[in-house]
N, C-alpha and C. Protein backbone atom coordinates (compact mmCIF):
# COMPACT_ATOMS: atom_id res chain seq x y z
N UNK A 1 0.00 14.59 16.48
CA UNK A 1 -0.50 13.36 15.93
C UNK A 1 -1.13 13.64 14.56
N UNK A 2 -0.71 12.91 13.21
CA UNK A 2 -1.30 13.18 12.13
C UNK A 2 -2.84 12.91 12.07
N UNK A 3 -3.07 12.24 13.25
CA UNK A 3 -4.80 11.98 12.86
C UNK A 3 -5.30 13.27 13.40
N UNK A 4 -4.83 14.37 14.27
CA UNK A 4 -5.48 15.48 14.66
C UNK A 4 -5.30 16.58 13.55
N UNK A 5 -4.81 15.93 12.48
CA UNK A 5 -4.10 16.99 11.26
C UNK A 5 -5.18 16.97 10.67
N UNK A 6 -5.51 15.66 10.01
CA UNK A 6 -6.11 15.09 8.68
C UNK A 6 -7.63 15.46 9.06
N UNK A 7 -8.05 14.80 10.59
CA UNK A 7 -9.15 15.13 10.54
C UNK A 7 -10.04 16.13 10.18
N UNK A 8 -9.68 17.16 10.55
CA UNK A 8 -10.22 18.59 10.53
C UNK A 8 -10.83 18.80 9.47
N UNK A 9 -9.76 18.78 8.26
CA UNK A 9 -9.77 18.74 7.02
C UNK A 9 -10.73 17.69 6.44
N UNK A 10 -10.87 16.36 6.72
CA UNK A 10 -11.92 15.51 6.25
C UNK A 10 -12.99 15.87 6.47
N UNK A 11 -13.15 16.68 7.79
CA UNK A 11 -14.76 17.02 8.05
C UNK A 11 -15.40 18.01 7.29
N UNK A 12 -13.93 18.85 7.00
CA UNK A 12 -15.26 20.07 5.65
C UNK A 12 -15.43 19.31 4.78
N UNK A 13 -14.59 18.31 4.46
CA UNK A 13 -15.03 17.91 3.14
C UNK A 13 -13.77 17.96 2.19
N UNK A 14 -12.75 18.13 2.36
CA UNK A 14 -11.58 18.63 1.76
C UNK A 14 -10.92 17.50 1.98
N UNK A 15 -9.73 17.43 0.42
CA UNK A 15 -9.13 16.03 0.34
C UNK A 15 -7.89 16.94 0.82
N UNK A 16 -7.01 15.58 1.15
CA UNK A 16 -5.87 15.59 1.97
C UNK A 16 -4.97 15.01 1.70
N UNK A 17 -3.73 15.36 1.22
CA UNK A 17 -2.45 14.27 0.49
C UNK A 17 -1.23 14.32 1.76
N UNK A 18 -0.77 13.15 2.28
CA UNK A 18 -0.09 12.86 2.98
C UNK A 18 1.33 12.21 2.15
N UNK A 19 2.48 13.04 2.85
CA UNK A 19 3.51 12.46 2.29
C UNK A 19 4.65 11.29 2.79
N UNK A 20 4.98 11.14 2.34
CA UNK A 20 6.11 9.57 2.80
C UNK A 20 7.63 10.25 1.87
N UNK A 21 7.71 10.76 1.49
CA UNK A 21 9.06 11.56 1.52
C UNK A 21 10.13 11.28 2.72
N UNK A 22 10.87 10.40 2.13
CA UNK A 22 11.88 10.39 3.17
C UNK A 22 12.12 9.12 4.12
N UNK A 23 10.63 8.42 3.99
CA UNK A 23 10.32 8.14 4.85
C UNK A 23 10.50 6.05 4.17
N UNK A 24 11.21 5.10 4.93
CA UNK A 24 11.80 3.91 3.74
C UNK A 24 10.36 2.77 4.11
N UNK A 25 9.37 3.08 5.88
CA UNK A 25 9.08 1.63 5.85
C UNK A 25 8.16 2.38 6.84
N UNK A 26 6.70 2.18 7.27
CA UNK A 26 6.02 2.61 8.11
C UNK A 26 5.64 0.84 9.04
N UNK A 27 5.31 1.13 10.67
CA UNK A 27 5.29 0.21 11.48
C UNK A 27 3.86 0.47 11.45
N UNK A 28 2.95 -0.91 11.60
CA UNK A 28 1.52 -0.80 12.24
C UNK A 28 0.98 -0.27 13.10
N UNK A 29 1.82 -0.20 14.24
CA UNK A 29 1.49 1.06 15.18
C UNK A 29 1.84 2.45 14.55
N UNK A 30 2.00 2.49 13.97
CA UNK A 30 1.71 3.84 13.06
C UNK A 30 0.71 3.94 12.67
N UNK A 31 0.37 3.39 11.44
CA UNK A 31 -0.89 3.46 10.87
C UNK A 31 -2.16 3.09 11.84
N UNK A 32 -1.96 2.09 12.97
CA UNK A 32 -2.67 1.97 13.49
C UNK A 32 -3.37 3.35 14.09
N UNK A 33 -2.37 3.87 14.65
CA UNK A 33 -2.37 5.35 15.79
C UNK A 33 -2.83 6.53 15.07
N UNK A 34 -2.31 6.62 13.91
CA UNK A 34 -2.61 7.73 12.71
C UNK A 34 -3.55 7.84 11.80
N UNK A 35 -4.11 6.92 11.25
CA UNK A 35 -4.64 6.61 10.32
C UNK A 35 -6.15 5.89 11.02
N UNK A 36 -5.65 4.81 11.45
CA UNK A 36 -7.07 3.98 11.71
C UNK A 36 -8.03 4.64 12.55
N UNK A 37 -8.25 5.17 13.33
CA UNK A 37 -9.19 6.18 13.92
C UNK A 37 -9.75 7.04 13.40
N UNK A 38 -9.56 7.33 11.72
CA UNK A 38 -10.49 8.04 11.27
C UNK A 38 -11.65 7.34 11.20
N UNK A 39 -11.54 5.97 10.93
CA UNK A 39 -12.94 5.11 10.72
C UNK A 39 -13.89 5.48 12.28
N UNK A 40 -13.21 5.49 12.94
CA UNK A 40 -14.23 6.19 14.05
C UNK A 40 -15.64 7.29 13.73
N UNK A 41 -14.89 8.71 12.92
CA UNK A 41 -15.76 9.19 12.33
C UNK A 41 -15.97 9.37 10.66
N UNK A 42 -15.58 8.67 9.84
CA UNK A 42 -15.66 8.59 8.71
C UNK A 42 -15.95 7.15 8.06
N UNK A 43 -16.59 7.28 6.99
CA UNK A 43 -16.67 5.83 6.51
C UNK A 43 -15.48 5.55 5.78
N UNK A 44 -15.09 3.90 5.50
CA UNK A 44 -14.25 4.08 5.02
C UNK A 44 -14.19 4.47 3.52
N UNK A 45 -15.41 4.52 2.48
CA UNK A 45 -15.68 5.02 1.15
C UNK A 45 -15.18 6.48 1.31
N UNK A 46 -15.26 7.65 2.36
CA UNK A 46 -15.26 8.95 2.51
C UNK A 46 -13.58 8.87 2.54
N UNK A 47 -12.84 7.93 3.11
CA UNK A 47 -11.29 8.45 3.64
C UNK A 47 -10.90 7.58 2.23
N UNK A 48 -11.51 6.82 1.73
CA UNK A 48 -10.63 6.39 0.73
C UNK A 48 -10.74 7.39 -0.44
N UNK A 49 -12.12 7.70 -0.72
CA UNK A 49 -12.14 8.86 -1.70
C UNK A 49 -11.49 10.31 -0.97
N UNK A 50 -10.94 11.19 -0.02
CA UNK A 50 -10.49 12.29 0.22
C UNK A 50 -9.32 12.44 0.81
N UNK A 51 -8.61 11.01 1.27
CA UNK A 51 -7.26 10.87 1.53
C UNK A 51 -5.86 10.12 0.93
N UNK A 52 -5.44 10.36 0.40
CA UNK A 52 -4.18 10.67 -0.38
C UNK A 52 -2.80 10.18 0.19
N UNK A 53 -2.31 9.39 -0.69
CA UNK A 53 -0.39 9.07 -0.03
C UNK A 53 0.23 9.79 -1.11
N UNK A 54 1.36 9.96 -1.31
CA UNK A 54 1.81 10.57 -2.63
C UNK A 54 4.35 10.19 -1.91
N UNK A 55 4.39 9.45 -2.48
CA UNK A 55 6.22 9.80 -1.84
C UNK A 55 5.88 8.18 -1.05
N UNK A 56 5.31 7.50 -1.66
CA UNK A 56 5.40 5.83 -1.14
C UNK A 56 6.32 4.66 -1.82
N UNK A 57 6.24 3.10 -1.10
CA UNK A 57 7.12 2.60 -1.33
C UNK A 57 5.92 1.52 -1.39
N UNK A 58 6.71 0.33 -2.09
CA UNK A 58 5.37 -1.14 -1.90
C UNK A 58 5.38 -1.84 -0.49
N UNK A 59 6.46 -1.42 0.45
CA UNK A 59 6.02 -1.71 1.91
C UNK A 59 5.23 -0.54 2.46
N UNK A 60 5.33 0.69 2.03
CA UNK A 60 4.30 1.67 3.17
C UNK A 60 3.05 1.17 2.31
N UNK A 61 2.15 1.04 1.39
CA UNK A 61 1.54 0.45 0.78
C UNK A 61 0.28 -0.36 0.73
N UNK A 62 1.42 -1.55 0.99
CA UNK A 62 0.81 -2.70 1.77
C UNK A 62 0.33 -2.24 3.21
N UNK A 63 1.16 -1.88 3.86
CA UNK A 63 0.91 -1.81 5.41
C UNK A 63 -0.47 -0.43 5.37
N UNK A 64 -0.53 0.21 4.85
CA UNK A 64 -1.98 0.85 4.94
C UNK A 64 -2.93 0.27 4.32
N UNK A 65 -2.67 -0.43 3.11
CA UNK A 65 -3.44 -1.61 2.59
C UNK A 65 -4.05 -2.32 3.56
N UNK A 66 -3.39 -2.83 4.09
CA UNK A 66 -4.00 -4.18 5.13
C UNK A 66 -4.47 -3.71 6.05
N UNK A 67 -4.00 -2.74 7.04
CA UNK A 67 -4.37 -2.51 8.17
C UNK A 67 -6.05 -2.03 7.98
N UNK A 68 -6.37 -1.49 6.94
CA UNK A 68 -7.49 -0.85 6.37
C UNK A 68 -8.24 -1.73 6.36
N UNK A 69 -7.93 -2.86 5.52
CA UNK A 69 -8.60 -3.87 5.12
C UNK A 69 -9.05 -4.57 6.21
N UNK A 70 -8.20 -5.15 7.24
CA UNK A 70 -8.11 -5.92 8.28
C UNK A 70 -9.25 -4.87 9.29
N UNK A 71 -9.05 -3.63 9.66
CA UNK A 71 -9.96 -2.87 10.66
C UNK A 71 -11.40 -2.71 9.66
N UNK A 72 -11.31 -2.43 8.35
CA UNK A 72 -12.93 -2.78 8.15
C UNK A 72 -13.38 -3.85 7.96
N UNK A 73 -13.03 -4.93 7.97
CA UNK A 73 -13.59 -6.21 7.84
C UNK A 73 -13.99 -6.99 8.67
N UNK A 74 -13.09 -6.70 10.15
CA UNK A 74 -14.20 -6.78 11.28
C UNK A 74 -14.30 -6.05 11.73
N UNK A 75 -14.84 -4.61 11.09
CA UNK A 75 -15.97 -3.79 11.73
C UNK A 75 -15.17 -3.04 12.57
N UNK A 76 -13.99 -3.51 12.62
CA UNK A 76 -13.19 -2.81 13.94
C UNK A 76 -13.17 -1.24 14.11
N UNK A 77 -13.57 -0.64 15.31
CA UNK A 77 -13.62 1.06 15.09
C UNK A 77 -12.81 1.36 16.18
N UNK A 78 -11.60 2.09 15.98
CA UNK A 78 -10.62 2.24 17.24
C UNK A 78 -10.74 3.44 17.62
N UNK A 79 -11.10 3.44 18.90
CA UNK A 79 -12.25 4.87 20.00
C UNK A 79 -10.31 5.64 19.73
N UNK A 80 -11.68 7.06 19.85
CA UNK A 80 -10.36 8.15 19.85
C UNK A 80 -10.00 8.41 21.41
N UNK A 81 -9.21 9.14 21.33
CA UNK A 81 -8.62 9.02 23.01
C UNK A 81 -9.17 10.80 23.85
N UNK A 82 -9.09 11.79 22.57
CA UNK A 82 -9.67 12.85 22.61
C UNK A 82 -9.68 13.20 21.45
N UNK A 83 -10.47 14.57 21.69
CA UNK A 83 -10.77 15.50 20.74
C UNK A 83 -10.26 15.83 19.65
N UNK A 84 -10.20 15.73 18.48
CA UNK A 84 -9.11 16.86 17.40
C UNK A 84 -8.70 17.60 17.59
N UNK A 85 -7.71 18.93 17.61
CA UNK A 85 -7.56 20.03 17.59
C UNK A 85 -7.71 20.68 16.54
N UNK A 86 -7.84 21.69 16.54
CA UNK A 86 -7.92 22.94 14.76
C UNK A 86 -6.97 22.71 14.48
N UNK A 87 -6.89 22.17 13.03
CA UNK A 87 -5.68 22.32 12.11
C UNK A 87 -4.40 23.03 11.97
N UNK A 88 -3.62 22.63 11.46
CA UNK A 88 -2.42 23.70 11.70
C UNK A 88 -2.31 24.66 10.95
N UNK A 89 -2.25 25.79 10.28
CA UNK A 89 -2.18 26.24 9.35
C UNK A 89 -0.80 27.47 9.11
């Protein structure tokens, strides 16, 4: 799961560029599953300043656009299911 990737890395403090290479259209349950649970432990000022798209399209975009927008605006915090694991390296 990319959110057990990214996290690790957000917590030292280290920015993180995620790619879309390849990749033509991302689904909300994606971003939902991947992405939105960092707000669990991060604010969203911290993931917007240390996390990174880079290989995007104006639909992957939008759809992290909004979903962002939409989960901080009501406050929404989506519980993690478990733990992180150590990064991959």
């Amino acid at each position: 799961m990319l959110f057990r990737i990214i996290h690790p890395y957000l917590e030292q403090g280290e920015q993180v560029i995620v790619s879309f290479e390849g990749v033509d259209s991302l689904p909300s349950s994606f971003v939902n599953t991947a992405l939105l649970p960092l707000l669990h432990h991060f604010s969203f000022k911290t993931i917007k300043e240390s996390l990174f798209f880079e290989n995007t399209n104006s639909q992957i975009n939008t759809m992290i656009k909004d979903r962002f927008k939409s989960a901080t605006e009501k406050q929404l915090i989506i519980p993690v299911v478990s733990e992180p694991k150590q990064p991959l390296a």
